[in-house]
N, C-alpha and C. Protein backbone atom coordinates (compact mmCIF):
# COMPACT_ATOMS: atom_id res chain seq x y z
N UNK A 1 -19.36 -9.54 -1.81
CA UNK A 1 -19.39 -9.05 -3.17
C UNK A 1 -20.31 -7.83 -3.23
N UNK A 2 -19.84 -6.81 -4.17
CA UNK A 2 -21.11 -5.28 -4.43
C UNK A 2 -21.73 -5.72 -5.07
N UNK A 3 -23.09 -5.59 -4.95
CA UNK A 3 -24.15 -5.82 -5.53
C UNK A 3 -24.88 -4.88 -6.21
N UNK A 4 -24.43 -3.50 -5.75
CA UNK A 4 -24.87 -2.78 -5.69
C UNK A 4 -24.32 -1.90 -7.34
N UNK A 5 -24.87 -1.30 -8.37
CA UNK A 5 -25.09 -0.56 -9.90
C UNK A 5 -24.19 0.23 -9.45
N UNK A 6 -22.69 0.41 -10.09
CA UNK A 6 -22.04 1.28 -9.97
C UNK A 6 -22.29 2.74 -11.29
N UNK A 7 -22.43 3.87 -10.14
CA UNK A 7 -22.72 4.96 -10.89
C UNK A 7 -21.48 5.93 -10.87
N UNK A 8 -21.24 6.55 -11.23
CA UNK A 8 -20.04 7.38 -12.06
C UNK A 8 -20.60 8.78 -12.57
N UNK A 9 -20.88 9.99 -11.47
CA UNK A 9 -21.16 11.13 -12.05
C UNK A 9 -20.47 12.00 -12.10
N UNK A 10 -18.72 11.51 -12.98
CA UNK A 10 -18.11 12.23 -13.07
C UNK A 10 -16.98 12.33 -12.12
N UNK A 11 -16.04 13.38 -11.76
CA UNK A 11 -15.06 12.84 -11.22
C UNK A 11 -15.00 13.60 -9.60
N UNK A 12 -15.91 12.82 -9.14
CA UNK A 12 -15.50 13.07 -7.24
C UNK A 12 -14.63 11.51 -6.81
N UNK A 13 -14.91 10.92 -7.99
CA UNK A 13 -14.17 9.34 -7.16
C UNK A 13 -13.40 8.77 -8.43
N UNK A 14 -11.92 8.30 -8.58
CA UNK A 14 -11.76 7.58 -9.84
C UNK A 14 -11.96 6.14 -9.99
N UNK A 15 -12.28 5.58 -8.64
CA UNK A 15 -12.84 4.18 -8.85
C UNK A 15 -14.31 3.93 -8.03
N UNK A 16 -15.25 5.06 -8.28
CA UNK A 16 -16.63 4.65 -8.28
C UNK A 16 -16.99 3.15 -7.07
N UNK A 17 -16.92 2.11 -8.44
CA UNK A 17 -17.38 0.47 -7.83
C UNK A 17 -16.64 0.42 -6.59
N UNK A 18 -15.37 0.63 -6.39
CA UNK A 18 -14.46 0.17 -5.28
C UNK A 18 -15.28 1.30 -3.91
N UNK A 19 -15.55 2.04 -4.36
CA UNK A 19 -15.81 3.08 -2.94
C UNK A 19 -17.14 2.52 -2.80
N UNK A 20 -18.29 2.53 -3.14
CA UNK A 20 -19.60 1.59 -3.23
C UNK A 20 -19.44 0.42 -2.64
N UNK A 21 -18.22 -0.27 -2.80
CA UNK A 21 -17.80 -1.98 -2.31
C UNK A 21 -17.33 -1.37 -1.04
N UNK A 22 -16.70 -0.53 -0.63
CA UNK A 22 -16.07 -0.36 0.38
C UNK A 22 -17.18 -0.05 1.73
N UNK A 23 -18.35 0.77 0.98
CA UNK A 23 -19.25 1.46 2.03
C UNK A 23 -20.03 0.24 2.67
N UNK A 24 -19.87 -0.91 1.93
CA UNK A 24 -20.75 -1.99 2.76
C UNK A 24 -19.75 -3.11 3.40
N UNK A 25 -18.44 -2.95 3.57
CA UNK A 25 -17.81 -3.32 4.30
C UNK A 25 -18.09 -3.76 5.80
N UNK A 26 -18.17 -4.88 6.08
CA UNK A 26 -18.53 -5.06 7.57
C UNK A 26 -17.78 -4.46 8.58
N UNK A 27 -17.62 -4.60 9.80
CA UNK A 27 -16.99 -4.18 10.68
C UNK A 27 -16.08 -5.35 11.13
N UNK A 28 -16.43 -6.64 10.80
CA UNK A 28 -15.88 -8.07 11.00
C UNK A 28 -14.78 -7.80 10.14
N UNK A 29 -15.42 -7.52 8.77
CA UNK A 29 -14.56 -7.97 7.18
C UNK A 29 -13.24 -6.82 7.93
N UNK A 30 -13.68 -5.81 7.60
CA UNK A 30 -12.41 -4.91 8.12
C UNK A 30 -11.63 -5.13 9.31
N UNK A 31 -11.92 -5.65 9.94
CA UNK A 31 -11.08 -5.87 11.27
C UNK A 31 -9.90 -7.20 10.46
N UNK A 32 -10.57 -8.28 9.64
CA UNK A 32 -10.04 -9.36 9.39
C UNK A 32 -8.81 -8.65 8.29
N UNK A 33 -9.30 -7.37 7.29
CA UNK A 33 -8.43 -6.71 6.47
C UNK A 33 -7.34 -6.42 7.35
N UNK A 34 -7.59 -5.66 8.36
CA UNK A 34 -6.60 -4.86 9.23
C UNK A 34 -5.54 -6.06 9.82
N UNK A 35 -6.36 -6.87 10.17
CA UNK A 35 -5.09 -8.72 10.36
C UNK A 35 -4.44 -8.74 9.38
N UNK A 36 -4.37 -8.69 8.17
CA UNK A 36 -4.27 -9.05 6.80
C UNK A 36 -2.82 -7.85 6.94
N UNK A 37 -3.10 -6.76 7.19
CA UNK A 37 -2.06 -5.63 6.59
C UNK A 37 -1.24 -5.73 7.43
N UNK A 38 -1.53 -5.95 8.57
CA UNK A 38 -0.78 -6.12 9.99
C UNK A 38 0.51 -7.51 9.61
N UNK A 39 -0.30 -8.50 9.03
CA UNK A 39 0.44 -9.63 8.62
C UNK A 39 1.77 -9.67 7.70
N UNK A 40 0.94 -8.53 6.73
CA UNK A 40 1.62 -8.02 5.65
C UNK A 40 3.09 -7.41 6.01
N UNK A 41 2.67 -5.96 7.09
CA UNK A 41 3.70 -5.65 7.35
C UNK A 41 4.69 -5.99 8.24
N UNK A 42 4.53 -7.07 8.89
CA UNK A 42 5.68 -7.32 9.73
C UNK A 42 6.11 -8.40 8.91
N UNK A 43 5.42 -9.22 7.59
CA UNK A 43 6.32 -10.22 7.14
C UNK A 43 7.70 -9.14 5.92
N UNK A 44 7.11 -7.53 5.56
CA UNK A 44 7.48 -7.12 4.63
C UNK A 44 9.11 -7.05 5.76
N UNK A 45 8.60 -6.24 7.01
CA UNK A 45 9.88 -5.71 7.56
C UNK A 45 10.53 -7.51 8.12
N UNK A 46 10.30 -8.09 8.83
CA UNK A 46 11.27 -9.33 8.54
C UNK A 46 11.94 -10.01 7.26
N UNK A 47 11.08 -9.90 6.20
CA UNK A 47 11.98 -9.90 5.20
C UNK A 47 13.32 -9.01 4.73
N UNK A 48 12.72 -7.53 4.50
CA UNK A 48 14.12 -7.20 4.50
C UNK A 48 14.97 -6.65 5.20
N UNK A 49 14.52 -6.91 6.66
CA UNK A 49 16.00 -7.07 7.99
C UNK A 49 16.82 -8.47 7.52
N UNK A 50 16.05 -9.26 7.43
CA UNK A 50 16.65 -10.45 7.18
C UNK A 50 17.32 -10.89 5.64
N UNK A 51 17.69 -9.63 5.02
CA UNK A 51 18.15 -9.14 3.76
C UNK A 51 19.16 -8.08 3.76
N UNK A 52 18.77 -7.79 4.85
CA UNK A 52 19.90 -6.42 5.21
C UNK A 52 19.53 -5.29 4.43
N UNK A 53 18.65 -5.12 4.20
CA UNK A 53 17.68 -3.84 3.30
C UNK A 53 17.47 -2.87 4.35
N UNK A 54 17.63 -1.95 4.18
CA UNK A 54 16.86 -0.78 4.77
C UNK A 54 15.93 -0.43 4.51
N UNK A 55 14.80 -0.53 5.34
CA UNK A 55 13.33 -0.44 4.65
C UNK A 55 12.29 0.34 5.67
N UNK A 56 11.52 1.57 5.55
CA UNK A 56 10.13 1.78 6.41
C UNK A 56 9.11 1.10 6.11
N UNK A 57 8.34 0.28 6.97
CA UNK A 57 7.23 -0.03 6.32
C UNK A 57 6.08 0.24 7.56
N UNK A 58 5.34 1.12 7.35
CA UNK A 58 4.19 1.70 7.82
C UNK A 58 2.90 0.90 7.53
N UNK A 59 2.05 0.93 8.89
CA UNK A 59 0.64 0.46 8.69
C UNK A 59 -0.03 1.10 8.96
N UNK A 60 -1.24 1.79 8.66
CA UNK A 60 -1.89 2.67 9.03
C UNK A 60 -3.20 1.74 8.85
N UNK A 61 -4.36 1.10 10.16
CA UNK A 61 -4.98 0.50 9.80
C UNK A 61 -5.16 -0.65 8.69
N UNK A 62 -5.62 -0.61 7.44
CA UNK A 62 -5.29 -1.69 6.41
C UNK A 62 -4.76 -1.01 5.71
N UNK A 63 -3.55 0.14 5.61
CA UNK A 63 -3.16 0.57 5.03
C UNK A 63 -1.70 0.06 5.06
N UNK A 64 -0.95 -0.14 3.82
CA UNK A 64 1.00 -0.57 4.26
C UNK A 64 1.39 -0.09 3.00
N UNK A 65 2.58 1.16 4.25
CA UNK A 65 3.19 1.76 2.64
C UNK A 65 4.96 1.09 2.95
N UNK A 66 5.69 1.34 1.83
CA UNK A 66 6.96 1.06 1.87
C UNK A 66 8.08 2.02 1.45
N UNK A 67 9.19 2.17 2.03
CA UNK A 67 9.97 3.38 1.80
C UNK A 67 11.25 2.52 1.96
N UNK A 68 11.72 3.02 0.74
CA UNK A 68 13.71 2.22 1.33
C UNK A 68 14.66 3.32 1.90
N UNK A 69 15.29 3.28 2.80
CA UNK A 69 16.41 4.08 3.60
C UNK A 69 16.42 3.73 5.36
N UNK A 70 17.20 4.17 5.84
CA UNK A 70 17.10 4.13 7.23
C UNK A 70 16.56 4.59 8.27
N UNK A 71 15.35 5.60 7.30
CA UNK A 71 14.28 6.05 8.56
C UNK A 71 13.09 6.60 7.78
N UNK A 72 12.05 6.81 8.74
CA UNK A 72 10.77 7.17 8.24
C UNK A 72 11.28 8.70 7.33
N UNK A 73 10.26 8.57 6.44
CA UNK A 73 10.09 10.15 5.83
C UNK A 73 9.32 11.02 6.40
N UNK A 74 9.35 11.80 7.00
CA UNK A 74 8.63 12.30 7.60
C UNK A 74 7.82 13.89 7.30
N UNK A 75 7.89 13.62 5.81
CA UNK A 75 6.96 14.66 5.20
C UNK A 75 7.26 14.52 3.99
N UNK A 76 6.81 15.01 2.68
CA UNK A 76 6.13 14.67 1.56
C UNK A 76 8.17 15.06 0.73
N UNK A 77 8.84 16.10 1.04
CA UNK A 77 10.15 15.94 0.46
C UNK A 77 10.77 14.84 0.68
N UNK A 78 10.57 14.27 1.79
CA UNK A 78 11.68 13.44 2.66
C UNK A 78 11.36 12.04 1.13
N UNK A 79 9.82 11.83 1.43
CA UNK A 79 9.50 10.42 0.91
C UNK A 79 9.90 10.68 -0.45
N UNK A 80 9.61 11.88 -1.48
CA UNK A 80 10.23 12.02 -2.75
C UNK A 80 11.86 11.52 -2.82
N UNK A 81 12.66 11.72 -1.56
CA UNK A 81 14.05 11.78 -1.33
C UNK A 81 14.08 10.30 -1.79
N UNK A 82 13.21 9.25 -1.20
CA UNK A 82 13.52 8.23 -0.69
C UNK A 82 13.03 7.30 -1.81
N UNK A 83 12.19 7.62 -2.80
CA UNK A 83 11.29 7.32 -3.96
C UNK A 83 12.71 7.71 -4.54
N UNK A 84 13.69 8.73 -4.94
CA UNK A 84 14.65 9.29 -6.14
C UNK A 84 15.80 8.55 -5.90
N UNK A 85 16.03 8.00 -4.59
CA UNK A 85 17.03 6.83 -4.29
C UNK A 85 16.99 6.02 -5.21
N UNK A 86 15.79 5.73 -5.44
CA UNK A 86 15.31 3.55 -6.78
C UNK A 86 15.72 2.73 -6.24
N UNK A 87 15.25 2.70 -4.91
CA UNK A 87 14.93 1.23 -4.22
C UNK A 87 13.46 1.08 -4.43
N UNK A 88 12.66 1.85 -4.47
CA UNK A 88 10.96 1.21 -4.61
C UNK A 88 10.41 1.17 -5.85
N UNK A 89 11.17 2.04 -7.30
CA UNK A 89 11.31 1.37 -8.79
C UNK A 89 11.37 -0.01 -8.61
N UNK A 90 12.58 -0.24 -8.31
CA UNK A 90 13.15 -1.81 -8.41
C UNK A 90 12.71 -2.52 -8.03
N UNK A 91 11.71 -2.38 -6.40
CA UNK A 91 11.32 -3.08 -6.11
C UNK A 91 10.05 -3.17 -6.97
N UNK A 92 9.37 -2.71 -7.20
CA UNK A 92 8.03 -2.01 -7.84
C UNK A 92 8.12 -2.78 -9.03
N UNK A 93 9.03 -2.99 -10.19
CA UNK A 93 9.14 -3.28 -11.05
C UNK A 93 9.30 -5.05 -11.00
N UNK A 94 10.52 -5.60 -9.90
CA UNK A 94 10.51 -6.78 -9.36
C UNK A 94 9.55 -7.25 -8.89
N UNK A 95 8.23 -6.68 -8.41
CA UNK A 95 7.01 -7.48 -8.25
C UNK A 95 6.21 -7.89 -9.32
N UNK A 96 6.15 -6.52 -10.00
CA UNK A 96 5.54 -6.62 -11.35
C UNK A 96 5.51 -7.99 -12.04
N UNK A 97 6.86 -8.32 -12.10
CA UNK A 97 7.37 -9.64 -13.18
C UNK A 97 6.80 -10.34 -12.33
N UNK A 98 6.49 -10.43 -11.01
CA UNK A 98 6.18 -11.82 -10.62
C UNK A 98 4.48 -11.85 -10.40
N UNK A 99 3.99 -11.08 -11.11
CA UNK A 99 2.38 -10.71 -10.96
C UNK A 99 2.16 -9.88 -10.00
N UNK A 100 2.10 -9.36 -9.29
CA UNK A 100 2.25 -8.69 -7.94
C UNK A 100 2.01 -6.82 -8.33
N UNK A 101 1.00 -6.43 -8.63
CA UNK A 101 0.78 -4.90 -8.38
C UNK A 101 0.47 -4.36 -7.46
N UNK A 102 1.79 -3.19 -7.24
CA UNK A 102 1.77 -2.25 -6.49
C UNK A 102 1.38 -0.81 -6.89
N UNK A 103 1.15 0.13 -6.02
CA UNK A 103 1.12 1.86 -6.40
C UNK A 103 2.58 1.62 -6.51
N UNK A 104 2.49 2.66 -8.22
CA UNK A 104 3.40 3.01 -9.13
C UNK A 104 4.86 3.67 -7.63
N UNK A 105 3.82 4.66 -7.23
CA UNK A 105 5.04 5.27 -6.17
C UNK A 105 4.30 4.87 -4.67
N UNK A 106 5.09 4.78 -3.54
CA UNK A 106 5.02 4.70 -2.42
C UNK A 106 4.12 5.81 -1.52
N UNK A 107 3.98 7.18 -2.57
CA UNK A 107 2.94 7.96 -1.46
C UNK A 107 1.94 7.79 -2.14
N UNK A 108 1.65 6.97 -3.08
CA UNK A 108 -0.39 7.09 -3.14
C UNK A 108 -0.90 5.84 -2.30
């Protein structure tokens, strides 16, 4: 938990507390995050192979983004391409209802 007085001088950060929580992150805790995303993403891509979805799903450390089509985007048009399809609305919106928040779009 941060323990630590979250200060806010303005806008170098829009979530302040979270970057403060983040800087005392262990090296344990993060390794166990990085299990966590790792987990994440191979249950995201077995799910929808096993759906017949076409889906990228990228890990970058504890990072997992998601893209629907048949291949990576591989630069900032491609992923707009793949965001204007509305497979990650739908999906985006289908989590929603079930409690589940995601980034609005797939590149933040």
């Amino acid at each position: 938990m941060c323990t630590r007085p979250a200060r806010s001088r303005g806008t170098r950060l829009r979530r302040p507390r979270a970057s403060q929580c983040l800087s005392q992150l262990t090296p344990d805790a993060y390794e166990r995050l990085v299990g966590r995303a790792t987990i994440l993403a191979n249950g995201l891509r077995d799910a929808f192979a096993a759906a017949g979805v076409d889906a990228y799903v990228p890990r970058l450390g504890s990072l997992v983004g998601l893209f629907f089509g048949s291949h990576a985007p591989v630069d900032y048009d491609e992923a707009k391409v793949s965001v204007a399809a509305g497979g990650y609305p739908v999906f985006f919106h289908a989590m929603l209802d079930q409690g589940i928040a995601l980034a609005p779009v797939p590149t933040r």
